[in-house]
N, C-alpha and C. Protein backbone atom coordinates (compact mmCIF):
# COMPACT_ATOMS: atom_id res chain seq x y z
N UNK A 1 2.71 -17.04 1.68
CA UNK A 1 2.91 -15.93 2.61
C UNK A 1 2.83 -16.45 4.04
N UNK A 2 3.73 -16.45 4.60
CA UNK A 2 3.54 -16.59 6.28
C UNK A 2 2.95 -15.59 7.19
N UNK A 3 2.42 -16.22 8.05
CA UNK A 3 1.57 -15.47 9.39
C UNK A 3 2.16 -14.70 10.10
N UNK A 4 3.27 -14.10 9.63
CA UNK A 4 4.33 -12.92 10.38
C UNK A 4 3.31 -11.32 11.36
N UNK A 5 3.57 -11.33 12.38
CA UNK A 5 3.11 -9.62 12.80
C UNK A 5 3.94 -8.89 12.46
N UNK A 6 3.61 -7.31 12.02
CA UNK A 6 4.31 -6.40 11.57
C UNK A 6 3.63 -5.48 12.44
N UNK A 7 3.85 -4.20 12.64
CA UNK A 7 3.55 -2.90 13.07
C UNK A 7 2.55 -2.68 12.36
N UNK A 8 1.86 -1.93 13.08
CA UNK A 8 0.75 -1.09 12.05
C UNK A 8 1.10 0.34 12.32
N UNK A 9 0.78 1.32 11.81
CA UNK A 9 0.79 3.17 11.80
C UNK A 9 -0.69 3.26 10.63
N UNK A 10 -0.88 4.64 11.85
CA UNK A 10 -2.17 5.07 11.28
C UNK A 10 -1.90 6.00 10.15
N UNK A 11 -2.44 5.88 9.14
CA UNK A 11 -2.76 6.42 8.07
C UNK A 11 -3.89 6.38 6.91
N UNK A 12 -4.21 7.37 6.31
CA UNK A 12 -5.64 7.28 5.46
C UNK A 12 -4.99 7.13 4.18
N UNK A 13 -5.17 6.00 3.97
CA UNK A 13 -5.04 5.55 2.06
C UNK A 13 -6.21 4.95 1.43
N UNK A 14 -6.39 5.32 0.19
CA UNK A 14 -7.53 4.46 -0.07
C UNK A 14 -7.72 3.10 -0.87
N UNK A 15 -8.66 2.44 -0.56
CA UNK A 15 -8.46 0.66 -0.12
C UNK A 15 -9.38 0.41 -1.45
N UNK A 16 -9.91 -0.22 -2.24
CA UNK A 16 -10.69 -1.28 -2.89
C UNK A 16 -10.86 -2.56 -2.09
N UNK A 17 -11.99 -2.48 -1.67
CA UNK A 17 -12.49 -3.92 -0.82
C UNK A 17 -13.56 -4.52 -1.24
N UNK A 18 -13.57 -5.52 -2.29
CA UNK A 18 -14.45 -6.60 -2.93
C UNK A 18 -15.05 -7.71 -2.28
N UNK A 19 -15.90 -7.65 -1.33
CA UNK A 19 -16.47 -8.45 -0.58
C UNK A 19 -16.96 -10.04 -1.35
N UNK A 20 -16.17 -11.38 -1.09
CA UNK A 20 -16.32 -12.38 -2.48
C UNK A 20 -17.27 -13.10 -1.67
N UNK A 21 -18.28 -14.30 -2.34
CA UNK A 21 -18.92 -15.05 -2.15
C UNK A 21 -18.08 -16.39 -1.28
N UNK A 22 -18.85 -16.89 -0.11
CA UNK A 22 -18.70 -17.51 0.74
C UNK A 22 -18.51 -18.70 0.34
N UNK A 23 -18.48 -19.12 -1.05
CA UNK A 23 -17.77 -20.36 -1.20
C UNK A 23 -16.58 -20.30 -2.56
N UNK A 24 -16.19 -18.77 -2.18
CA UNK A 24 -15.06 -18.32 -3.06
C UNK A 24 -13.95 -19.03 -2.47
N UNK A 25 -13.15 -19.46 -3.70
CA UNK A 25 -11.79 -20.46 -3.20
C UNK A 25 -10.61 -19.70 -3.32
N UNK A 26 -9.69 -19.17 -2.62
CA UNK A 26 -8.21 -18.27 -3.16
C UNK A 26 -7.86 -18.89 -4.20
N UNK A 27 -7.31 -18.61 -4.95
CA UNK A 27 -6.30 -18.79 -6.52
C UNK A 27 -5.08 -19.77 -5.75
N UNK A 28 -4.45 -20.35 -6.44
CA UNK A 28 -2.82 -20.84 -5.91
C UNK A 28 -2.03 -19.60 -6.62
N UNK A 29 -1.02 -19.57 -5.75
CA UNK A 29 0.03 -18.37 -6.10
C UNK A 29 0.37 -18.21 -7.68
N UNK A 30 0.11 -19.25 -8.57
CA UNK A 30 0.78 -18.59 -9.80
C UNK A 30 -0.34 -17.97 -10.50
N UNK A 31 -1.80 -18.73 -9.82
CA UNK A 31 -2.95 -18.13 -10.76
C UNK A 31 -3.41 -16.45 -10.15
N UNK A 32 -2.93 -16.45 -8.83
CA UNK A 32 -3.22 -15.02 -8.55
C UNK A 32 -1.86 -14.37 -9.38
N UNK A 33 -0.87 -14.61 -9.12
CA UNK A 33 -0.17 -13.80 -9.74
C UNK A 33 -0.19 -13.58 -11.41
N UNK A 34 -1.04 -14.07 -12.12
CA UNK A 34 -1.15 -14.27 -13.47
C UNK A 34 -2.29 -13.15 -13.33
N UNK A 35 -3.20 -13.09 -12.36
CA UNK A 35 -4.36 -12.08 -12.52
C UNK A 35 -4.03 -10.29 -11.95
N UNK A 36 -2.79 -10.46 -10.93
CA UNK A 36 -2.66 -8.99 -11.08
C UNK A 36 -2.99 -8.07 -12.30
N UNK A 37 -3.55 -7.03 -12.13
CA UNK A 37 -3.44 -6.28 -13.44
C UNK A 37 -2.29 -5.81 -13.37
N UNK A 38 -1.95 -5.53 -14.79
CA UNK A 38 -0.44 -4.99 -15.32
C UNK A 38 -0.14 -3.78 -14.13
N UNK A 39 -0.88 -2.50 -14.31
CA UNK A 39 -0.50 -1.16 -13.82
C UNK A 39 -0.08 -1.55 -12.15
N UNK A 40 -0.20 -2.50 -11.62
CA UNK A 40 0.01 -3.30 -10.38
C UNK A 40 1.63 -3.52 -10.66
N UNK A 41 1.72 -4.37 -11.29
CA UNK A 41 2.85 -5.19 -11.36
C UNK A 41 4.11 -4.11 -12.05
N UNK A 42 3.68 -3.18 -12.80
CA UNK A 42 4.52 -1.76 -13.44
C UNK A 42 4.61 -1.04 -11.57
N UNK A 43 3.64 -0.53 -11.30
CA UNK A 43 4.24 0.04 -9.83
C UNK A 43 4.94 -0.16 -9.15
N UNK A 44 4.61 -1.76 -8.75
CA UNK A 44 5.90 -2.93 -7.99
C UNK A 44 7.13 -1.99 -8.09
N UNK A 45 7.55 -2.71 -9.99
CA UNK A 45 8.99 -3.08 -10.65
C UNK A 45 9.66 -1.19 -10.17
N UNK A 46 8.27 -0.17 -10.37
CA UNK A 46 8.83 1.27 -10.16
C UNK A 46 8.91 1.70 -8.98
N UNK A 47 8.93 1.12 -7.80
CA UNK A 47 8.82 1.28 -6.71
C UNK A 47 10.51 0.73 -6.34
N UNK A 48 10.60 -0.64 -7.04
CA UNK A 48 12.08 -0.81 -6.57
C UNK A 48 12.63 -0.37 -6.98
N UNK A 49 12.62 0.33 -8.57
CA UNK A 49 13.57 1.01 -9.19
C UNK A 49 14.11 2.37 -8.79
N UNK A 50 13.07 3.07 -8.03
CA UNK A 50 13.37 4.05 -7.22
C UNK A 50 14.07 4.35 -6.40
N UNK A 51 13.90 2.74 -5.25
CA UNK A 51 14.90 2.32 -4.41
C UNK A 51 16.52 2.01 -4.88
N UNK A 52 16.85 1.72 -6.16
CA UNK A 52 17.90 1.84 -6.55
C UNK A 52 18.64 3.21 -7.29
N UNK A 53 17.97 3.73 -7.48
CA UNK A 53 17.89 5.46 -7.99
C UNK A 53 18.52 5.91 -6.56
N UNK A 54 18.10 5.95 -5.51
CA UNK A 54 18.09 6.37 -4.59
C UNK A 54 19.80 7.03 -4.17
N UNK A 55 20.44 5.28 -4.23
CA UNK A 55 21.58 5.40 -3.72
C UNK A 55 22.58 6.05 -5.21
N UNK A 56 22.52 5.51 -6.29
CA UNK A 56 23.11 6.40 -7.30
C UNK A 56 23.34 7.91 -7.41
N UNK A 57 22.02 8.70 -6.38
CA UNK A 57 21.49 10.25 -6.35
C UNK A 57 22.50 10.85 -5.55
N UNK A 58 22.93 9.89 -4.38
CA UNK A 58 23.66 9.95 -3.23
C UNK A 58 24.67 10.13 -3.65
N UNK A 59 25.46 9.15 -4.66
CA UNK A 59 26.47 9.34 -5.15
C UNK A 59 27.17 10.29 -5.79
N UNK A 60 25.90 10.52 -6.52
CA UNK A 60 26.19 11.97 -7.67
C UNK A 60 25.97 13.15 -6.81
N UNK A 61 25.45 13.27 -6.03
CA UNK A 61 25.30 14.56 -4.88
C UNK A 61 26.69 14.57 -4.59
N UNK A 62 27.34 13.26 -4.09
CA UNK A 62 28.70 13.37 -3.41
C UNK A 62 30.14 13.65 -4.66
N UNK A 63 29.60 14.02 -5.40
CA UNK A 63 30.54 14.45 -7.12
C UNK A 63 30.21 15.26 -7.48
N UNK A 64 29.39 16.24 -6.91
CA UNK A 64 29.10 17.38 -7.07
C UNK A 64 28.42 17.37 -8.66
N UNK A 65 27.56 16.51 -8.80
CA UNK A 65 26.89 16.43 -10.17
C UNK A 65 25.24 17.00 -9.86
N UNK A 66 25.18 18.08 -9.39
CA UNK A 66 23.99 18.50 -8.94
C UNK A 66 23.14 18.79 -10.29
N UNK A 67 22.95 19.16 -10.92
CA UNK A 67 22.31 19.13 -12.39
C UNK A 67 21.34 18.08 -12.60
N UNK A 68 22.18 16.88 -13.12
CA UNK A 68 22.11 15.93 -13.18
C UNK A 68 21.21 14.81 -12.16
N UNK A 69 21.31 15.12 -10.85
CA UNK A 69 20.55 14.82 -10.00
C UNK A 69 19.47 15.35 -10.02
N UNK A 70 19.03 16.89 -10.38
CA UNK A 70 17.95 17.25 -10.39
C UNK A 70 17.14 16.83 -11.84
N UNK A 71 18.36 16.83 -12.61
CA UNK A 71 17.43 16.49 -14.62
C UNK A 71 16.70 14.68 -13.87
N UNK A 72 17.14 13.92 -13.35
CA UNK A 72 16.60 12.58 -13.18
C UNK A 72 15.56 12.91 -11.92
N UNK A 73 15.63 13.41 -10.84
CA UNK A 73 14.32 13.68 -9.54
C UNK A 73 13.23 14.56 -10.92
N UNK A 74 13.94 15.38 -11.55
CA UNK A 74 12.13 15.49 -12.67
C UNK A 74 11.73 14.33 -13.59
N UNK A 75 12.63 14.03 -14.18
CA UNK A 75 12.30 12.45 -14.59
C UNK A 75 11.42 11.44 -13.97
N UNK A 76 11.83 11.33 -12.54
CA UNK A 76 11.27 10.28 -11.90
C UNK A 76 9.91 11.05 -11.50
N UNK A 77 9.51 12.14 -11.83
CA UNK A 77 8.62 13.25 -10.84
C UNK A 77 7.49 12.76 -11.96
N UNK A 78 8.16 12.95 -13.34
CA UNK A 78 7.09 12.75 -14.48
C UNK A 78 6.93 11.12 -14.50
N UNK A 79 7.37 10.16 -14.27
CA UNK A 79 7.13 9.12 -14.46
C UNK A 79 6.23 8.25 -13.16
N UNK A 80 6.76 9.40 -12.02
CA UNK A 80 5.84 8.71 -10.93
C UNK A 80 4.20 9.37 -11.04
N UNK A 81 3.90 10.84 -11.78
CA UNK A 81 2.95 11.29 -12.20
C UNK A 81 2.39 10.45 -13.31
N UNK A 82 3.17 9.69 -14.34
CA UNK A 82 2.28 8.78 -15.11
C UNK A 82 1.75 7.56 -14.51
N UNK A 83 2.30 7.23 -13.41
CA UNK A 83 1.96 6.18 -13.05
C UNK A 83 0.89 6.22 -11.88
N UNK A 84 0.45 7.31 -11.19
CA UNK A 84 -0.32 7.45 -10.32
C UNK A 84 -1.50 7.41 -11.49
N UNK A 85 -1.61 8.68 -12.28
CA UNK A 85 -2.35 8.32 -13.58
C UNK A 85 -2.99 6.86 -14.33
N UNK A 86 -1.91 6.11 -14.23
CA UNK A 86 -2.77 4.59 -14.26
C UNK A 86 -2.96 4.09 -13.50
N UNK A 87 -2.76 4.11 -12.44
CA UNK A 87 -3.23 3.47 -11.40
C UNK A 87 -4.38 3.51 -10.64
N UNK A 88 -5.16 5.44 -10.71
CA UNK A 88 -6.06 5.69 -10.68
C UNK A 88 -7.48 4.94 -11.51
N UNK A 89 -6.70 4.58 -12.82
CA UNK A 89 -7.75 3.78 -13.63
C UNK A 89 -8.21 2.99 -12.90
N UNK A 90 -7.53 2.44 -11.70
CA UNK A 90 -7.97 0.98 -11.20
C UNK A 90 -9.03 1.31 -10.15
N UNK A 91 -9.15 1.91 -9.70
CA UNK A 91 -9.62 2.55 -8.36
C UNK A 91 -11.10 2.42 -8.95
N UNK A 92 -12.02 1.50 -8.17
CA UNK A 92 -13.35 1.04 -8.59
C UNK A 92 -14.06 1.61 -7.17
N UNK A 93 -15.24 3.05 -8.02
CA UNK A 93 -15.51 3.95 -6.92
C UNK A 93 -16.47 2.58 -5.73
N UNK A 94 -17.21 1.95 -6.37
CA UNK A 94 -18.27 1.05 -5.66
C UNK A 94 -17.70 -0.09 -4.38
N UNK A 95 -15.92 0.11 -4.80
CA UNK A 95 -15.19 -0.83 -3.71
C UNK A 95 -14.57 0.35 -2.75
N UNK A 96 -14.27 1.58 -2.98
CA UNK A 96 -13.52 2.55 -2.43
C UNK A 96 -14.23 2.98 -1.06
N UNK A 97 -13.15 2.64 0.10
CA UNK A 97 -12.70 2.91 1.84
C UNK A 97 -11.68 3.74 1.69
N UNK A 98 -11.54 4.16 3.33
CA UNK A 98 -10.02 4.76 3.22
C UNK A 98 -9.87 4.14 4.78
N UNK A 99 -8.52 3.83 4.47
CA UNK A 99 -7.81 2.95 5.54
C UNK A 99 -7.58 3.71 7.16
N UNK A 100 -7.68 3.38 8.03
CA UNK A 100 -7.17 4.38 9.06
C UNK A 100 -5.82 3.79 9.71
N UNK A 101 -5.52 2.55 9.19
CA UNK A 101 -4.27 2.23 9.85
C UNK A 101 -3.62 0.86 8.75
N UNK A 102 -2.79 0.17 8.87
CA UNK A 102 -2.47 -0.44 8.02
C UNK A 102 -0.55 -0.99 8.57
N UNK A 103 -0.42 -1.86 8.05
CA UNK A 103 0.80 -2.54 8.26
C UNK A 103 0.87 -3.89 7.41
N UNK A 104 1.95 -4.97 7.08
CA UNK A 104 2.34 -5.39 6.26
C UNK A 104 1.98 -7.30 6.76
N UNK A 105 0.90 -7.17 7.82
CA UNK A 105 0.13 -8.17 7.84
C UNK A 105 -1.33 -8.01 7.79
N UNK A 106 -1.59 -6.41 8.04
CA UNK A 106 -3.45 -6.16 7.90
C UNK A 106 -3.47 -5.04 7.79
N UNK A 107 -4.70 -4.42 7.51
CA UNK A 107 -5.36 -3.17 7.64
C UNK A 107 -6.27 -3.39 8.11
N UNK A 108 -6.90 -2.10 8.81
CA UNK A 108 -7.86 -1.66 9.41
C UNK A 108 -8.97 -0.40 8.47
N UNK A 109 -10.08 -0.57 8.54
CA UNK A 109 -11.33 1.20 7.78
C UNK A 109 -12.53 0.62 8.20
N UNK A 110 -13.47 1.77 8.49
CA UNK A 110 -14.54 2.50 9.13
C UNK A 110 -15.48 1.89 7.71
N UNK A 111 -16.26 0.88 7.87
CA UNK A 111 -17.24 0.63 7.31
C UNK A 111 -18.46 0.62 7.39
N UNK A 112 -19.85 1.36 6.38
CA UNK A 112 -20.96 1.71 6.92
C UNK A 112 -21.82 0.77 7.29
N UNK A 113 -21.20 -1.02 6.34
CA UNK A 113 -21.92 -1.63 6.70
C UNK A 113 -21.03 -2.88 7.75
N UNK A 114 -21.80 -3.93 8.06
CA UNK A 114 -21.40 -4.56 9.02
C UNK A 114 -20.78 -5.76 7.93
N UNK A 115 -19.49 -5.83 8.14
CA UNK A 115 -18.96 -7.24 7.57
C UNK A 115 -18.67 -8.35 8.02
N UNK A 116 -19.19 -9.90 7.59
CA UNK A 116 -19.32 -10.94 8.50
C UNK A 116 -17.78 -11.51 8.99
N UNK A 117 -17.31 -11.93 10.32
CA UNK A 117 -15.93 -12.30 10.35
C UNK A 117 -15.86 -13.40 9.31
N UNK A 118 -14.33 -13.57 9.09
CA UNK A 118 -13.43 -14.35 7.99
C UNK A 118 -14.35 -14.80 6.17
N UNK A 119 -15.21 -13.25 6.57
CA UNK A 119 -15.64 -12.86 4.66
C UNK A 119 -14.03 -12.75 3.95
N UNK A 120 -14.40 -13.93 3.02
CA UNK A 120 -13.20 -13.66 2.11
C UNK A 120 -13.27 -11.92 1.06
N UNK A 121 -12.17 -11.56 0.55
CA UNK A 121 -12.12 -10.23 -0.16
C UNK A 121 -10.81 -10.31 -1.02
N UNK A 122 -11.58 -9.20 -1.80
CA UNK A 122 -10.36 -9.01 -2.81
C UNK A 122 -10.01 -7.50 -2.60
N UNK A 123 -8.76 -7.05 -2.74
CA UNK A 123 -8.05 -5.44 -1.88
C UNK A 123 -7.08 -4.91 -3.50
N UNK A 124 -7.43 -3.64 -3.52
CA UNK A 124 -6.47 -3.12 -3.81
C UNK A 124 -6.52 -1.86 -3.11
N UNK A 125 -4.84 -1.67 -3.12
CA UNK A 125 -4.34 -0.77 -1.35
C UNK A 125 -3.47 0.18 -2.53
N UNK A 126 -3.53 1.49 -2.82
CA UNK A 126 -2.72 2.58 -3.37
C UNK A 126 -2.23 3.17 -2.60
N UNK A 127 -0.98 3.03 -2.25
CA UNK A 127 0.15 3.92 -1.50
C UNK A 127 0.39 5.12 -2.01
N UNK A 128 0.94 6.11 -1.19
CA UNK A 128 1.23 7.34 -1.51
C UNK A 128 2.71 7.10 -1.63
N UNK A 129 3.11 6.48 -0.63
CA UNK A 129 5.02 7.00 -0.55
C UNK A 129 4.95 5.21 -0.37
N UNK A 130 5.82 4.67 -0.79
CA UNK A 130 6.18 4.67 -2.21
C UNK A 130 4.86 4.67 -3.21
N UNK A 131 4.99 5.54 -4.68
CA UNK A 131 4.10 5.57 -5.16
C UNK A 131 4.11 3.97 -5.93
N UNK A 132 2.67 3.52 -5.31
CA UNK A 132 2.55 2.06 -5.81
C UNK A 132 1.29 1.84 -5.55
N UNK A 133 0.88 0.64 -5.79
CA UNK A 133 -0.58 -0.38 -5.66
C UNK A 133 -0.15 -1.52 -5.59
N UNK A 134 -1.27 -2.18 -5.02
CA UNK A 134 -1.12 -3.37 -3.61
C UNK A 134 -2.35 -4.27 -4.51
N UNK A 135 -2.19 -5.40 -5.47
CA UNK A 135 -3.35 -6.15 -5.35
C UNK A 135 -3.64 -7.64 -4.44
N UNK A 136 -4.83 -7.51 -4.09
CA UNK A 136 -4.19 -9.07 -2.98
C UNK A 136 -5.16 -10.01 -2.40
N UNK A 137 -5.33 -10.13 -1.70
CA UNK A 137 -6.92 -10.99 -1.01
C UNK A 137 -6.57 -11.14 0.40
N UNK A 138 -7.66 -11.08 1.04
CA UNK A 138 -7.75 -11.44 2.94
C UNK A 138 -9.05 -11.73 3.25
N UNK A 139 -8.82 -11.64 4.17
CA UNK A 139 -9.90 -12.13 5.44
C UNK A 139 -10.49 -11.53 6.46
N UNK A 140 -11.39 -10.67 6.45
CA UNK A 140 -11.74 -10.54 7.83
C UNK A 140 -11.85 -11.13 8.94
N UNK A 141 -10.78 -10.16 9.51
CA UNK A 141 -10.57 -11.00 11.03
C UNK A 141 -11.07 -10.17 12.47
N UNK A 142 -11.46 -9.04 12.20
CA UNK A 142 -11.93 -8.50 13.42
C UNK A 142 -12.85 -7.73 12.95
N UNK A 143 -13.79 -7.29 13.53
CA UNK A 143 -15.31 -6.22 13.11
C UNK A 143 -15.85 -5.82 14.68
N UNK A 144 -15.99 -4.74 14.72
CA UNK A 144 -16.21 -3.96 15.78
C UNK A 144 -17.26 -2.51 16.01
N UNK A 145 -18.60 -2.69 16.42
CA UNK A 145 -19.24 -1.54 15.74
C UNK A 145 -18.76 -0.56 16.75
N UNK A 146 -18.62 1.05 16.45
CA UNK A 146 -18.57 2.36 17.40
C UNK A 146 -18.78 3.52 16.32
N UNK A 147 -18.61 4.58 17.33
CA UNK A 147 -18.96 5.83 16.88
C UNK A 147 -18.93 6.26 14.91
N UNK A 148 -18.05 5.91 14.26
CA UNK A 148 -17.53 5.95 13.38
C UNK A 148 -18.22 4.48 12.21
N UNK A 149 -18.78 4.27 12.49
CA UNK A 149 -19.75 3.08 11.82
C UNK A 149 -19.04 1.37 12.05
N UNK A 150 -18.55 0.39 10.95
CA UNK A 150 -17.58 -0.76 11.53
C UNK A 150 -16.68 -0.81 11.32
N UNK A 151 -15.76 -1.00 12.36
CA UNK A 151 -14.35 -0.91 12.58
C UNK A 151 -13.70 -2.37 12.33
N UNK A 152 -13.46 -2.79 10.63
CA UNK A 152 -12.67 -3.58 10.09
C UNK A 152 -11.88 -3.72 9.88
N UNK A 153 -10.78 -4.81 10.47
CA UNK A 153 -10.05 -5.36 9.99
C UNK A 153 -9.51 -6.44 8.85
N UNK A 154 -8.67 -6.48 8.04
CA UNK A 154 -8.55 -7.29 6.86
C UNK A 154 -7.27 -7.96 7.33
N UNK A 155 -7.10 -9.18 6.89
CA UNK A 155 -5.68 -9.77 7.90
C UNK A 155 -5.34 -10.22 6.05
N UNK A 156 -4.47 -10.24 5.84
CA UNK A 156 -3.70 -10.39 3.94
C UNK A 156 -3.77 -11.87 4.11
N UNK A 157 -4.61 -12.66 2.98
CA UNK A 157 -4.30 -14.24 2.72
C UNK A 157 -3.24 -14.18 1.81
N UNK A 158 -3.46 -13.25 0.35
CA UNK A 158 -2.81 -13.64 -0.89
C UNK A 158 -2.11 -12.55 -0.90
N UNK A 159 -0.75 -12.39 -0.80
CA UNK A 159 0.49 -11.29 -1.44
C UNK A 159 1.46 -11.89 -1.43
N UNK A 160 2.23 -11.21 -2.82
CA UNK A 160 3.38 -11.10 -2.99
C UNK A 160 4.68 -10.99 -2.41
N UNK A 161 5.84 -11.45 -2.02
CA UNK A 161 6.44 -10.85 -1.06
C UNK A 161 7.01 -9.32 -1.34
N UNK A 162 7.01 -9.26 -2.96
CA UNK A 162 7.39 -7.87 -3.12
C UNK A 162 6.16 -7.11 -2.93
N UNK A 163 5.34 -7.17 -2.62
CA UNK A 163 4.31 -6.31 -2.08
C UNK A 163 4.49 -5.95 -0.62
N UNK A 164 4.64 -7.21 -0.08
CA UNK A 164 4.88 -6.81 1.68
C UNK A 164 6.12 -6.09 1.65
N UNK A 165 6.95 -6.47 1.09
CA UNK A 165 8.34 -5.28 1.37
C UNK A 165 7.90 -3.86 1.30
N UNK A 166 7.00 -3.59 -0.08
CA UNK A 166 6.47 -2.42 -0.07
C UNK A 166 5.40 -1.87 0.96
N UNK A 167 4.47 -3.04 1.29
CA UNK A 167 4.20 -2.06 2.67
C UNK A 167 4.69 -1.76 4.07
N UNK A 168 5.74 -2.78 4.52
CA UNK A 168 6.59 -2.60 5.07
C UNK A 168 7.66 -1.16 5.19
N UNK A 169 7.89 -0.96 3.66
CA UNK A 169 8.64 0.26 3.44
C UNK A 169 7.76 1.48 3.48
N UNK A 170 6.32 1.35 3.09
CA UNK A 170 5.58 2.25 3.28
C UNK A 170 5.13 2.69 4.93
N UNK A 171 4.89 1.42 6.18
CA UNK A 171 4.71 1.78 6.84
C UNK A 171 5.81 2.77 7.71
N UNK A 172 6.84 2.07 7.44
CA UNK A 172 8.11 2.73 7.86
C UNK A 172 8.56 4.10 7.27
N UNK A 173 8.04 4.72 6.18
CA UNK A 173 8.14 6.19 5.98
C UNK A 173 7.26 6.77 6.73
N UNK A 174 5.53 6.61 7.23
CA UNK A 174 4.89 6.79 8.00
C UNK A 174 5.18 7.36 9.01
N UNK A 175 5.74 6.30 9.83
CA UNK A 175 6.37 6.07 11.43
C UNK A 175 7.75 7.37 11.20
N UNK A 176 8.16 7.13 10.32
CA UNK A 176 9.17 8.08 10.26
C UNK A 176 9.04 9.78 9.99
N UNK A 177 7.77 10.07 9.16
CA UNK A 177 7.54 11.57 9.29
C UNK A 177 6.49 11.57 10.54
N UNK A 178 5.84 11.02 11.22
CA UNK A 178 5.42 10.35 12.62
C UNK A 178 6.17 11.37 13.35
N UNK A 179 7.71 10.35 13.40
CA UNK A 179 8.36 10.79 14.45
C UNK A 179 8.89 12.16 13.84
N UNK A 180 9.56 12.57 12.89
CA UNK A 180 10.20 14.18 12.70
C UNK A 180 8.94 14.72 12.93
N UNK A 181 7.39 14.83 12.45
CA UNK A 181 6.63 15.65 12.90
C UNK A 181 6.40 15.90 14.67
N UNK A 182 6.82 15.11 15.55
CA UNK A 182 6.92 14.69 16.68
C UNK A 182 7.76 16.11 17.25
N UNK A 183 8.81 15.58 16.51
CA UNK A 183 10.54 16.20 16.94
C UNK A 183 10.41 17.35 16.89
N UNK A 184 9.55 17.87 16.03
CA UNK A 184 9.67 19.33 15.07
C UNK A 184 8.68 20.39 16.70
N UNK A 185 7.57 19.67 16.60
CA UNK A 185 6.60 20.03 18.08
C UNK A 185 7.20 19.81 19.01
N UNK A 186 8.04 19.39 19.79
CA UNK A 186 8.94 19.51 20.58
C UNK A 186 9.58 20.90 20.70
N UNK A 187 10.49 20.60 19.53
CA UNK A 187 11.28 22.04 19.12
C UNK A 187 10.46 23.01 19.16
N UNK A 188 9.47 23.19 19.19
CA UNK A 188 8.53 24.25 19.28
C UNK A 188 8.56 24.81 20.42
């Protein structure tokens, strides 16, 4: 994974943050990727598959196959409901934050306790839009105490690149009902 900056947008998702022992070593890329759990790696593959659904929907809208478009958006409605369903399995209450900002080189959440800079960690990040999960590892790179208890940052050591696309695509739906919620108050 390269040291790329991305945008961040604020949003509350909730994080799994596994604080690892200080002479924890990262995995090499095939051994982390051998340890994703499955319901991880099923979200991924349904996250892109969606993205290709997408433009097919378009199509059939434009053929006046409206039916049909709606028999598959319940399809995908029930299948993205089974899959939030497992994914929830993963969600380990004793690691559970909720993010206040996030982008496709770090996140940021309000922690009660104080975390030491560049503590290694292990993350899992559950997106709302696209419905998916994020497993991965970082680093604390910034800690900041105020009003709100410590203000941590996690900078990503170990991901996927199909993970960063997905938060990439996630931050960018963000930014985007962002701005129509923006537009809409305007119009007001």
């Amino acid at each position: 994974m390269s040291n790329q900056e991305f945008f961040s947008v604020h949003h509350n998702m909730t994080a799994n943050i596994e604080p690892l022992s200080s002479d924890f070593e990262f995995p090499n890329q095939e051994t982390f990727e051998s340890e994703i759990p499955t319901p991880f790696i099923v979200a991924s593959e349904f996250s892109q598959l969606d993205q290709l659904s997408e433009s097919a929907r378009v199509e059939l809208k434009n053929s006046d196959f409206k039916h049909v478009v709606q028999l598959l958006d319940t399809q995908n409605s029930k299948l993205n409901l089974l899959l939030t369903f497992m994914l929830s399995q993963q969600d380990d209450e004793q690691y559970r934050n909720t993010t206040h900002s996030f982008g496709a080189s770090q996140f940021s959440y309000y922690s009660a306790i104080e975390t030491t800079l560049d503590t290694k960690v292990r993350v899992k990040l559950f997106l709302d839009h696209p419905a998916a999960a994020i497993y991965c590892y970082g680093v604390v790179s910034h800690v900041e105490q105020n009003e709100k208890g410590w203000d941590t940052t996690i900078q990503y050591a170990l991901l996927r690149d199909e993970d960063e696309d997905l938060l990439i695509r996630a931050a960018l739906y963000q930014q985007q009902k962002l701005l129509r919620q923006r537009s809409l108050n305007r119009d007001k």
